[in-house]
PDB file of N, CA and C in Angstrom:
ATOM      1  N   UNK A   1     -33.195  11.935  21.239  1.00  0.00           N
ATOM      2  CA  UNK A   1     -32.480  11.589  20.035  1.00  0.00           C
ATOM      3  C   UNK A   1     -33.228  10.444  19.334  1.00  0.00           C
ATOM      4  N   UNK A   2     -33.704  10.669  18.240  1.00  0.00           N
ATOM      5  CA  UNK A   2     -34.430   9.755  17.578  1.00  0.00           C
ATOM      6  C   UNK A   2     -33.486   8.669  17.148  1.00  0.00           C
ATOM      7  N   UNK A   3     -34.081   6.837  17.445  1.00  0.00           N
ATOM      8  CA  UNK A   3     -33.374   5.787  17.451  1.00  0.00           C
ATOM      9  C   UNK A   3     -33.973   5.219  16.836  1.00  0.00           C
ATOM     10  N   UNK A   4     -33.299   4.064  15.897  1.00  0.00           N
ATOM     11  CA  UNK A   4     -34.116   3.171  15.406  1.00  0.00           C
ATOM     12  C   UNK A   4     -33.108   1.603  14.815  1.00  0.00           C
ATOM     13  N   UNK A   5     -33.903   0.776  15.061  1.00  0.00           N
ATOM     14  CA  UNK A   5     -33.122  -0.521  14.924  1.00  0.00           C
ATOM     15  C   UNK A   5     -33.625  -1.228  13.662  1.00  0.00           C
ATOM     16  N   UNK A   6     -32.967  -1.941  12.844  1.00  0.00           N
ATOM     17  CA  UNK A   6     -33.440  -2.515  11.249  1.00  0.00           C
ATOM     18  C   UNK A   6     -32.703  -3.474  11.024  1.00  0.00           C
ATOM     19  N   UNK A   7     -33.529  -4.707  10.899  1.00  0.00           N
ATOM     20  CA  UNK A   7     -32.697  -5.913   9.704  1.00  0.00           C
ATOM     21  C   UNK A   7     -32.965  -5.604   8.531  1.00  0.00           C
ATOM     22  N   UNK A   8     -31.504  -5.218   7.648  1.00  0.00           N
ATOM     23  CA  UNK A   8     -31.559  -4.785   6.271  1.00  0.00           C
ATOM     24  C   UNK A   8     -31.189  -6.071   5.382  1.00  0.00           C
ATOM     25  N   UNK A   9     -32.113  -6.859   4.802  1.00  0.00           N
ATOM     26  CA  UNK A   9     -31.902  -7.858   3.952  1.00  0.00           C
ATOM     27  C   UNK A   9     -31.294  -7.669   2.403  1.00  0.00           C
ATOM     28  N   UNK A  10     -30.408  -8.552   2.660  1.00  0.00           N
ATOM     29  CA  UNK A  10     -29.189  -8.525   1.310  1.00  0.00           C
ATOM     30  C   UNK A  10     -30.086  -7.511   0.301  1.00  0.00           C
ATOM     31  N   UNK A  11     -29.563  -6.668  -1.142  1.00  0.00           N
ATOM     32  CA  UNK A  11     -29.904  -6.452  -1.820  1.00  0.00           C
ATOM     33  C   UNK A  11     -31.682  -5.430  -1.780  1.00  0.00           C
ATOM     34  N   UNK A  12     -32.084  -5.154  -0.788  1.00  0.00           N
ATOM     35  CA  UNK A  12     -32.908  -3.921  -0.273  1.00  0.00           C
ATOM     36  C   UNK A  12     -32.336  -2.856   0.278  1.00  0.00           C
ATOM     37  N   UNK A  13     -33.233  -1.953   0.537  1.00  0.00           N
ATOM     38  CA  UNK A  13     -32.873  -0.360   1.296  1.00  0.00           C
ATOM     39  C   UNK A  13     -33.574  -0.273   2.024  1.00  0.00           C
ATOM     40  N   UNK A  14     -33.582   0.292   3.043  1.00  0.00           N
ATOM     41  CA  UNK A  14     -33.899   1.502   4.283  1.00  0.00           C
ATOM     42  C   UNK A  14     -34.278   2.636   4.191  1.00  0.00           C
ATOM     43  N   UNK A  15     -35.051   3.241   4.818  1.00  0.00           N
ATOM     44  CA  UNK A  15     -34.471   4.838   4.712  1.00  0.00           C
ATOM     45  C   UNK A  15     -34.897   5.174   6.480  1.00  0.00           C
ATOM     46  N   UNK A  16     -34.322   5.998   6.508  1.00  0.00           N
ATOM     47  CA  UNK A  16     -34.549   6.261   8.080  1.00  0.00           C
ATOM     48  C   UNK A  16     -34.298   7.970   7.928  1.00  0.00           C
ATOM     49  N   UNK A  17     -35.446   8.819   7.959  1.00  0.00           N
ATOM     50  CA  UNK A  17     -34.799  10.562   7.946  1.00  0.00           C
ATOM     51  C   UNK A  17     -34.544  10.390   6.507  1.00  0.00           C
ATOM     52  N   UNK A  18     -33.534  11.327   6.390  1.00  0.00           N
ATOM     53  CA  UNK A  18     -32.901  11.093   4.994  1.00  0.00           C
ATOM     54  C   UNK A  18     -31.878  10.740   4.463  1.00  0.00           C
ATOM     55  N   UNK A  19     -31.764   9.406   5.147  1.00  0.00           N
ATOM     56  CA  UNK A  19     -30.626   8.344   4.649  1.00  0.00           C
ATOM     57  C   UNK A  19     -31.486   7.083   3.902  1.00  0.00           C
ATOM     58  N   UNK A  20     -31.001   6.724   2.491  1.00  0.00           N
ATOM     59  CA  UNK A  20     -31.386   5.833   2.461  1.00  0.00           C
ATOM     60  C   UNK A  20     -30.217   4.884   2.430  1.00  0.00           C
ATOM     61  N   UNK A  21     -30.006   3.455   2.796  1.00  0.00           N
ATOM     62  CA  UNK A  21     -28.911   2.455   3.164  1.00  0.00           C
ATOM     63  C   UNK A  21     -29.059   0.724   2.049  1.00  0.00           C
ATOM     64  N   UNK A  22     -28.403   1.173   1.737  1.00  0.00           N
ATOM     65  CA  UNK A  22     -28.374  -0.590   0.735  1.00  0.00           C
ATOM     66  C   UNK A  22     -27.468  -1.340   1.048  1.00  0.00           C
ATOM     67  N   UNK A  23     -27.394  -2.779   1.334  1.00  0.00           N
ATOM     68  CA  UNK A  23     -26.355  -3.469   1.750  1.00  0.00           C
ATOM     69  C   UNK A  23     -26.547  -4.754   0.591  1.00  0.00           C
ATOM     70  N   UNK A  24     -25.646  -5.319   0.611  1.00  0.00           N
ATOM     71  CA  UNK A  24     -24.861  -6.541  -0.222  1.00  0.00           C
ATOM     72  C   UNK A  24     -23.257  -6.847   0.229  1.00  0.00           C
ATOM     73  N   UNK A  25     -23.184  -8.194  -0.529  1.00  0.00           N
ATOM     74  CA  UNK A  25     -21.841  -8.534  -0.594  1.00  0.00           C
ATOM     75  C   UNK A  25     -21.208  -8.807   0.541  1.00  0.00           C
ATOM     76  N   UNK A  26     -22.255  -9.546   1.635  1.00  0.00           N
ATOM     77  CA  UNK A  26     -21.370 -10.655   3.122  1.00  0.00           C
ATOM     78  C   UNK A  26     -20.516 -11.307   2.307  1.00  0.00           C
ATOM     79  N   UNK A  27     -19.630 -11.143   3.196  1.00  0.00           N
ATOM     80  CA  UNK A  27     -17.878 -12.471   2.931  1.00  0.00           C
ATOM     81  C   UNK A  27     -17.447 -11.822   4.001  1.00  0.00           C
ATOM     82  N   UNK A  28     -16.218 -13.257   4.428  1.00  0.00           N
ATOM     83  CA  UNK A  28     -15.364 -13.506   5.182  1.00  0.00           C
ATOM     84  C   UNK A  28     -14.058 -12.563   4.509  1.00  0.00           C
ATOM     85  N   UNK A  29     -13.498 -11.821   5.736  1.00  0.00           N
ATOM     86  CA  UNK A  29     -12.068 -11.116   5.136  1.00  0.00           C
ATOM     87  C   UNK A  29     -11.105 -11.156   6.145  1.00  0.00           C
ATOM     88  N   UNK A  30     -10.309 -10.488   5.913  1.00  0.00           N
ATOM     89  CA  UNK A  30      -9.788 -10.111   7.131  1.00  0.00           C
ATOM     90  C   UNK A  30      -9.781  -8.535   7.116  1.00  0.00           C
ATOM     91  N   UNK A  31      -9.861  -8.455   7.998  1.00  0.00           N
ATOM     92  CA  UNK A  31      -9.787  -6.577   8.115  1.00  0.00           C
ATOM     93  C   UNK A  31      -9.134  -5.952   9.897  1.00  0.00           C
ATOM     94  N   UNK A  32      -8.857  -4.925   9.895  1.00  0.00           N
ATOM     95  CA  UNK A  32      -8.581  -4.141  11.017  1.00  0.00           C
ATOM     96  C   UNK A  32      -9.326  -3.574  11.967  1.00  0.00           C
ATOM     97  N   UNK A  33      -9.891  -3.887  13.198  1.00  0.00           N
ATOM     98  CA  UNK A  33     -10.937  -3.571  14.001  1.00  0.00           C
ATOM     99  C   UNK A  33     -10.598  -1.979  14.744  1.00  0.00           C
ATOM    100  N   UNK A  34     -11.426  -1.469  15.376  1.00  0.00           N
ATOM    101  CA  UNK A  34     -11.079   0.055  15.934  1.00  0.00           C
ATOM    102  C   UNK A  34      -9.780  -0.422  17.329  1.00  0.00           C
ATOM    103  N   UNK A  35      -9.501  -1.101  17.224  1.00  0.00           N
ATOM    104  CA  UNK A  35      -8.631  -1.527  18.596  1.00  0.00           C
ATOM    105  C   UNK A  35      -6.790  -1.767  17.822  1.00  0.00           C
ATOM    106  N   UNK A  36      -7.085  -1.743  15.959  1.00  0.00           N
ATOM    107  CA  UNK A  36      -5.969  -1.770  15.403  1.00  0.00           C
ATOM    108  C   UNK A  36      -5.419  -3.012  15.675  1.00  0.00           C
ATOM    109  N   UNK A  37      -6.216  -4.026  15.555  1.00  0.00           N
ATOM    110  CA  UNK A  37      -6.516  -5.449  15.895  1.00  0.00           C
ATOM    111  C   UNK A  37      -6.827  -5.914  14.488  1.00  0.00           C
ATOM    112  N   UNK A  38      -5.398  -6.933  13.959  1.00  0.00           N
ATOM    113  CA  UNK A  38      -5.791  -7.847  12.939  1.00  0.00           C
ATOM    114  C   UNK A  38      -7.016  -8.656  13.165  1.00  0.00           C
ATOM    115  N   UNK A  39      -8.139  -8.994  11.825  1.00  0.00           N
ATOM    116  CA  UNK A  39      -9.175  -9.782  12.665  1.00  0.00           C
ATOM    117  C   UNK A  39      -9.659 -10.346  11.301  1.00  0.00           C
ATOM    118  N   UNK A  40     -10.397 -11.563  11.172  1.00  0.00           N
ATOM    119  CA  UNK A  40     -11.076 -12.265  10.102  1.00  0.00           C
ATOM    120  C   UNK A  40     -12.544 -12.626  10.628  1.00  0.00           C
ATOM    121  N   UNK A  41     -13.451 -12.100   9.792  1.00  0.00           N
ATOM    122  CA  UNK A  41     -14.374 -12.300  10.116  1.00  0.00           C
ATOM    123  C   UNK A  41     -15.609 -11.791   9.140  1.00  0.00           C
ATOM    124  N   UNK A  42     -17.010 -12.029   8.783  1.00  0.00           N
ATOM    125  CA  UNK A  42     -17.621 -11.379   8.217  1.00  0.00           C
ATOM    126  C   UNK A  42     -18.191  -9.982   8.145  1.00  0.00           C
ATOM    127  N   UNK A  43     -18.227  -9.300   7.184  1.00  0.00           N
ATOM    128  CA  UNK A  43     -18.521  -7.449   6.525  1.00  0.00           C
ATOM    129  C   UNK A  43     -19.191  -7.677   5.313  1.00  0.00           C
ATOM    130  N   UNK A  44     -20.093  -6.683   5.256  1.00  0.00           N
ATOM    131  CA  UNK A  44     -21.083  -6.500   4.642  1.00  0.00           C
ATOM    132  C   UNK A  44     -20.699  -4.512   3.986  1.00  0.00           C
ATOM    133  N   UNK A  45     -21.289  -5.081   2.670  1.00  0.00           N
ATOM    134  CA  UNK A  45     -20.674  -3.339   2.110  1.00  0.00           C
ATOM    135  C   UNK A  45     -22.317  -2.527   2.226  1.00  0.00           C
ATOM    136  N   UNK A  46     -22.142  -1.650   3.073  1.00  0.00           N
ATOM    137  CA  UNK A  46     -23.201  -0.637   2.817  1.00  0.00           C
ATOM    138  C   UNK A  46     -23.081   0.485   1.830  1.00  0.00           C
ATOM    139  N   UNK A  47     -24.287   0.875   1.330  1.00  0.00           N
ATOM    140  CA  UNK A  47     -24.296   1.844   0.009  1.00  0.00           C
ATOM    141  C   UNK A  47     -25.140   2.961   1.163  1.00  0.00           C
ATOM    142  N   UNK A  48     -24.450   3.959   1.177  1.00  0.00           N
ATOM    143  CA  UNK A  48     -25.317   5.115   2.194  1.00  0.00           C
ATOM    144  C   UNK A  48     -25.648   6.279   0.852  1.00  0.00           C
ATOM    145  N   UNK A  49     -27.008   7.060   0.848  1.00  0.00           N
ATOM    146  CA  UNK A  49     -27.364   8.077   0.532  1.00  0.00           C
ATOM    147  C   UNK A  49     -27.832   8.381   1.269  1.00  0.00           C
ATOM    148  N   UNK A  50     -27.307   9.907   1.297  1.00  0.00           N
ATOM    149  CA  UNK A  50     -28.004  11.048   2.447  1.00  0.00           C
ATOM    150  C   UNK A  50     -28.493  12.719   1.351  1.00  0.00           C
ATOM    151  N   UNK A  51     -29.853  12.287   1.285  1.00  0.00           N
ATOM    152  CA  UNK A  51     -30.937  12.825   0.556  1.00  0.00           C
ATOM    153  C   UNK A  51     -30.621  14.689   0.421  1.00  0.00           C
ATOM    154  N   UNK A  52     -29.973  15.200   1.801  1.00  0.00           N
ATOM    155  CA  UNK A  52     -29.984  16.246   1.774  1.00  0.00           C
ATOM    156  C   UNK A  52     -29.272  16.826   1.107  1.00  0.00           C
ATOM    157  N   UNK A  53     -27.498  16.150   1.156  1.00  0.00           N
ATOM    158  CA  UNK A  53     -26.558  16.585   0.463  1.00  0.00           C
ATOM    159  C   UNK A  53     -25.595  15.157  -0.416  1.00  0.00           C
ATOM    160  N   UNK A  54     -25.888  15.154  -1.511  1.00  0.00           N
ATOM    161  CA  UNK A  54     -25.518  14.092  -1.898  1.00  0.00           C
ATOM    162  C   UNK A  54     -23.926  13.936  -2.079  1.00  0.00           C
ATOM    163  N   UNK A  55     -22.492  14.949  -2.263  1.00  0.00           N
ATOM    164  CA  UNK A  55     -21.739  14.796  -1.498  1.00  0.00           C
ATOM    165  C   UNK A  55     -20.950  13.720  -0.246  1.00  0.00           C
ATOM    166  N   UNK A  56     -22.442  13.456   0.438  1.00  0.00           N
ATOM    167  CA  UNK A  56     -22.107  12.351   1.944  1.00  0.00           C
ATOM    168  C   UNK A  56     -22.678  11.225   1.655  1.00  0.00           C
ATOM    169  N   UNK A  57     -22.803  10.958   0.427  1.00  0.00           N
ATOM    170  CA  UNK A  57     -23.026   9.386   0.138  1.00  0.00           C
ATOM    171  C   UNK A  57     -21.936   8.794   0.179  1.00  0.00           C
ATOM    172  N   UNK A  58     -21.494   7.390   0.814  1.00  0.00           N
ATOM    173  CA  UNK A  58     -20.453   6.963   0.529  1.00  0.00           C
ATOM    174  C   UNK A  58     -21.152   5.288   0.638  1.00  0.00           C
ATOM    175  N   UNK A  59     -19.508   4.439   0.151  1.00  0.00           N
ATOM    176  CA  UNK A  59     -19.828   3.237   0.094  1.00  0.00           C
ATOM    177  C   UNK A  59     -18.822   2.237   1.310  1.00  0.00           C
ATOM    178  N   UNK A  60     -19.104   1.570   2.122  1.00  0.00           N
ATOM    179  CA  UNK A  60     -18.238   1.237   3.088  1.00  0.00           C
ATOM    180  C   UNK A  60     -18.261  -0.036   3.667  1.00  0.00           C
ATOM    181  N   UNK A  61     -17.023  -0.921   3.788  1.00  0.00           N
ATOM    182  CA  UNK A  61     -17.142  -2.381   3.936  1.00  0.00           C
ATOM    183  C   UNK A  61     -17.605  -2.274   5.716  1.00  0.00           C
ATOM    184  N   UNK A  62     -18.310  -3.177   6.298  1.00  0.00           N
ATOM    185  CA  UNK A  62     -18.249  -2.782   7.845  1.00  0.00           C
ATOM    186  C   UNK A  62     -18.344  -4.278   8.301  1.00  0.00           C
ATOM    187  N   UNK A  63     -18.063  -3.748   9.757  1.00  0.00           N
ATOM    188  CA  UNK A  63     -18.228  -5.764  10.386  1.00  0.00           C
ATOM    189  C   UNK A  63     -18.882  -5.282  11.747  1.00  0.00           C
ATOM    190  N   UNK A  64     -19.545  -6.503  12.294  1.00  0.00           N
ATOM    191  CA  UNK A  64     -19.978  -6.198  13.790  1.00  0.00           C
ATOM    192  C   UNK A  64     -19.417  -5.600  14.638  1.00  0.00           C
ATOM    193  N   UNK A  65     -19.820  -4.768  15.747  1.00  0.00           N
ATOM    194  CA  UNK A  65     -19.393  -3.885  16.413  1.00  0.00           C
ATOM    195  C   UNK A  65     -18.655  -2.458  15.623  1.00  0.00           C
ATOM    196  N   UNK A  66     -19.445  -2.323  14.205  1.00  0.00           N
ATOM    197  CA  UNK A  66     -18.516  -1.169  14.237  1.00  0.00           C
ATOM    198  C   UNK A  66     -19.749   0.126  14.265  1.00  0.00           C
ATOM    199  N   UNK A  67     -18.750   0.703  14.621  1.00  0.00           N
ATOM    200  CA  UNK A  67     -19.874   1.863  14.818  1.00  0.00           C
ATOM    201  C   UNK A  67     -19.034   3.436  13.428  1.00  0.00           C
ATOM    202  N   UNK A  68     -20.058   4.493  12.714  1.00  0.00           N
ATOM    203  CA  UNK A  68     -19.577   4.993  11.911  1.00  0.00           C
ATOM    204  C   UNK A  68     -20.833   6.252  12.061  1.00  0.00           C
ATOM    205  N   UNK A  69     -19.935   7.176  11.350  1.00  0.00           N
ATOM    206  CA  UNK A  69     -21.213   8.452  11.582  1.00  0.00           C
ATOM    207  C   UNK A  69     -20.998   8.868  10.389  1.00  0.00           C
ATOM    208  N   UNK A  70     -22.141   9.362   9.335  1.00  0.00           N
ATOM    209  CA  UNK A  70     -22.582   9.805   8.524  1.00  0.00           C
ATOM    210  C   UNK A  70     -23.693  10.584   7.808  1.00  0.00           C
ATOM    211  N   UNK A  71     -23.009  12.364   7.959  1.00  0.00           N
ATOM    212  CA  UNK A  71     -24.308  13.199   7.698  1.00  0.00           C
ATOM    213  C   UNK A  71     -24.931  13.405   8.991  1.00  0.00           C
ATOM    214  N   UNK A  72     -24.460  13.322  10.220  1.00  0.00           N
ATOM    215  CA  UNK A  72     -25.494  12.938  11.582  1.00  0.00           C
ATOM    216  C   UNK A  72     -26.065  12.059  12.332  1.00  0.00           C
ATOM    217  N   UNK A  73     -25.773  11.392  11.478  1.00  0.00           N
ATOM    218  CA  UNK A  73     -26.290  10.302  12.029  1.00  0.00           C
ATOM    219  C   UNK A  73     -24.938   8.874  12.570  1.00  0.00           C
ATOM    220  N   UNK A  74     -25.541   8.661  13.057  1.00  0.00           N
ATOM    221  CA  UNK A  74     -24.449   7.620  13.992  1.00  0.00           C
ATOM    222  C   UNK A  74     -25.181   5.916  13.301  1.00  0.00           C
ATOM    223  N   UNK A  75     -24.432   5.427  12.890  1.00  0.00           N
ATOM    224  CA  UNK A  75     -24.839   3.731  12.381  1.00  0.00           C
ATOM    225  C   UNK A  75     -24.247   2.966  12.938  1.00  0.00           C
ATOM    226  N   UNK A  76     -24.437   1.954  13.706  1.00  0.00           N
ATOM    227  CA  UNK A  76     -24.101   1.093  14.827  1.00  0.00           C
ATOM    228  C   UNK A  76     -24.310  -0.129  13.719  1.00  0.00           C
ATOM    229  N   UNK A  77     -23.429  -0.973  13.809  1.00  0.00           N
ATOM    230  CA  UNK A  77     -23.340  -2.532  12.861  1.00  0.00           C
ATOM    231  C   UNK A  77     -23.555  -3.222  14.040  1.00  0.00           C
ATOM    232  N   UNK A  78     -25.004  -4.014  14.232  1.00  0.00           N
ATOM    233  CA  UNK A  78     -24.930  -4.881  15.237  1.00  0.00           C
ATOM    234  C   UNK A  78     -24.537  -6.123  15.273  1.00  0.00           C
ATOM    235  N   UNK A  79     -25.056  -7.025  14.092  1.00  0.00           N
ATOM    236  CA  UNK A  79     -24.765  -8.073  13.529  1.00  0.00           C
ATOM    237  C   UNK A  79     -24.805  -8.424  12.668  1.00  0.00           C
ATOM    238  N   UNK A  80     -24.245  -9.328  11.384  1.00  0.00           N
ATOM    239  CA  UNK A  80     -24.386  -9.444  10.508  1.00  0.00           C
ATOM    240  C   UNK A  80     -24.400 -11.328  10.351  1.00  0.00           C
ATOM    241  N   UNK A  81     -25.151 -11.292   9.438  1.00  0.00           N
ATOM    242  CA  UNK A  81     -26.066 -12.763   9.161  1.00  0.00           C
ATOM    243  C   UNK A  81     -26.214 -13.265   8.027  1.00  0.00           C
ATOM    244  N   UNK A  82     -24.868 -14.434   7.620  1.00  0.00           N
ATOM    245  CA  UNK A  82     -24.659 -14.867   5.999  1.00  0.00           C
ATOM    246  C   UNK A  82     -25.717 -15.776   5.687  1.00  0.00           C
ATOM    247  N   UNK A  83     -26.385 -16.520   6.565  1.00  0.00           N
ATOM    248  CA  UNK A  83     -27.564 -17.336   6.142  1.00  0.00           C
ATOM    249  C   UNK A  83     -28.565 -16.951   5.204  1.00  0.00           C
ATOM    250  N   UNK A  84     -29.569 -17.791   4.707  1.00  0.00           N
ATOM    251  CA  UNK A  84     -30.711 -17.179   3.788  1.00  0.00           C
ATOM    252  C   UNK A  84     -31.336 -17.241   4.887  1.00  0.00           C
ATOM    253  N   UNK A  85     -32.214 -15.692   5.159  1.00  0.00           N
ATOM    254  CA  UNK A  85     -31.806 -14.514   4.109  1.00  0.00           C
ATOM    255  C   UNK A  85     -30.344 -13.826   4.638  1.00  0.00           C
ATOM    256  N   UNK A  86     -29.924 -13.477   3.964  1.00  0.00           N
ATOM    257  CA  UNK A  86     -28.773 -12.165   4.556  1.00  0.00           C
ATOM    258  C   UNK A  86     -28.872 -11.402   4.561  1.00  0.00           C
ATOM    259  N   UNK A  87     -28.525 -10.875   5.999  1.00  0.00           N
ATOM    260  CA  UNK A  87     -29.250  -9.831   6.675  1.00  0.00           C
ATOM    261  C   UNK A  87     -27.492  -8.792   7.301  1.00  0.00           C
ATOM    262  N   UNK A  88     -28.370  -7.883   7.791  1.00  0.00           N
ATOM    263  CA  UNK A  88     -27.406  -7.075   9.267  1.00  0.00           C
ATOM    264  C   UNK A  88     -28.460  -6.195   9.584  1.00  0.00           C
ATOM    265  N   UNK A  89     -28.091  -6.365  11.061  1.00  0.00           N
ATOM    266  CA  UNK A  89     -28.925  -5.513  12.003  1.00  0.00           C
ATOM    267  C   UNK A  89     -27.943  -4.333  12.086  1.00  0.00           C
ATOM    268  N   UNK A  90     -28.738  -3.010  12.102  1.00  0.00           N
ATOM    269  CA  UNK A  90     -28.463  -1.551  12.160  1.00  0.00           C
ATOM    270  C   UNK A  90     -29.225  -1.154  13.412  1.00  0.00           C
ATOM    271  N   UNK A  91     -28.268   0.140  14.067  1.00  0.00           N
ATOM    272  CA  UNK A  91     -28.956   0.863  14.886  1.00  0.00           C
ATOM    273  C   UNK A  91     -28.173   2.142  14.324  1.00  0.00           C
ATOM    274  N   UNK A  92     -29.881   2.863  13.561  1.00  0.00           N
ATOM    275  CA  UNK A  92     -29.540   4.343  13.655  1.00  0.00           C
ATOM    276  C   UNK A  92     -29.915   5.179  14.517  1.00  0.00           C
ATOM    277  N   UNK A  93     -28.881   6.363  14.847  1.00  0.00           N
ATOM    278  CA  UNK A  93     -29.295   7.295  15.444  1.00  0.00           C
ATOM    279  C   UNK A  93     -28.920   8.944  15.137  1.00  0.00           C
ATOM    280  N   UNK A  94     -29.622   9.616  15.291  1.00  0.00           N
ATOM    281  CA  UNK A  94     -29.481  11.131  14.768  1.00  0.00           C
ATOM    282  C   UNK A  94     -28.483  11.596  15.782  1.00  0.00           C
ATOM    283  N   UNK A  95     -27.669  11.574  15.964  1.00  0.00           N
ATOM    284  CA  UNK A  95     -26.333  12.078  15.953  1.00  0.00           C
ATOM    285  C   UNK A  95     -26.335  13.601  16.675  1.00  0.00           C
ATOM    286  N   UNK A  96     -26.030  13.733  18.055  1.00  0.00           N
ATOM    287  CA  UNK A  96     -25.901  15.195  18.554  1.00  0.00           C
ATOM    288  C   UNK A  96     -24.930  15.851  17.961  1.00  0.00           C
ATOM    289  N   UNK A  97     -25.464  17.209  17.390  1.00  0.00           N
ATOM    290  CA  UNK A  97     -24.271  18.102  16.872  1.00  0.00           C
ATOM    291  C   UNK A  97     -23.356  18.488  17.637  1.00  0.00           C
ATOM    292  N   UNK A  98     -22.003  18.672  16.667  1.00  0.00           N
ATOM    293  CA  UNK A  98     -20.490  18.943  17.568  1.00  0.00           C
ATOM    294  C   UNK A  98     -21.206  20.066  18.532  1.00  0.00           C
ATOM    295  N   UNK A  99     -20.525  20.218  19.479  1.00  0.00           N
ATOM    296  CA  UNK A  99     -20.136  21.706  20.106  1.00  0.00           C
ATOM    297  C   UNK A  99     -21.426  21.670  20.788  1.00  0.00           C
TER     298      UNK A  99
END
């Protein structure tokens, strides 16, 4: 399964396969973790295009530890980093098909 790890700095893109990924806009919020756990903490909005079918572009606030699949691919939020520069570390991975 092809893997790959990236610090995506504020206001640049990625592309990994045929996703390309834009991030902006670290702040502090509060939001709901996968555990359905009130939580405050910093998220970063990713801009996803997926080249093949544009349809599965979407736009999505995320915070550390979250993990999300899109188009096949699996995006792991490792950390995210309000300092200059501002950053978040990604781990993509191509995503085994259902079934």
């Amino acid at each position: 399964m092809p893997e790959a790890t990236f610090d995506l700095l504020a206001n640049t893109q990625l592309t990994f396969h045929s996703l390309r990924i834009g991030m902006a806009g670290i702040a502090a919020e509060d939001f709901v973790d996968a555990t359905d756990a009130n939580q405050n903490g910093l998220r970063a909005g990713l801009w996803i295009f997926y080249r093949e079918d544009p349809t599965q572009d979407c736009v999505v606030r995320v915070h550390a530890g979250q993990s999300l699949t899109v188009a096949g691919y699996q995006i792991d939020v490792l950390t995210i980093q309000p300092d200059k520069p501002s950053a978040i570390k990604l781990r993509l991975t191509l995503a085994p098909s259902p079934g």
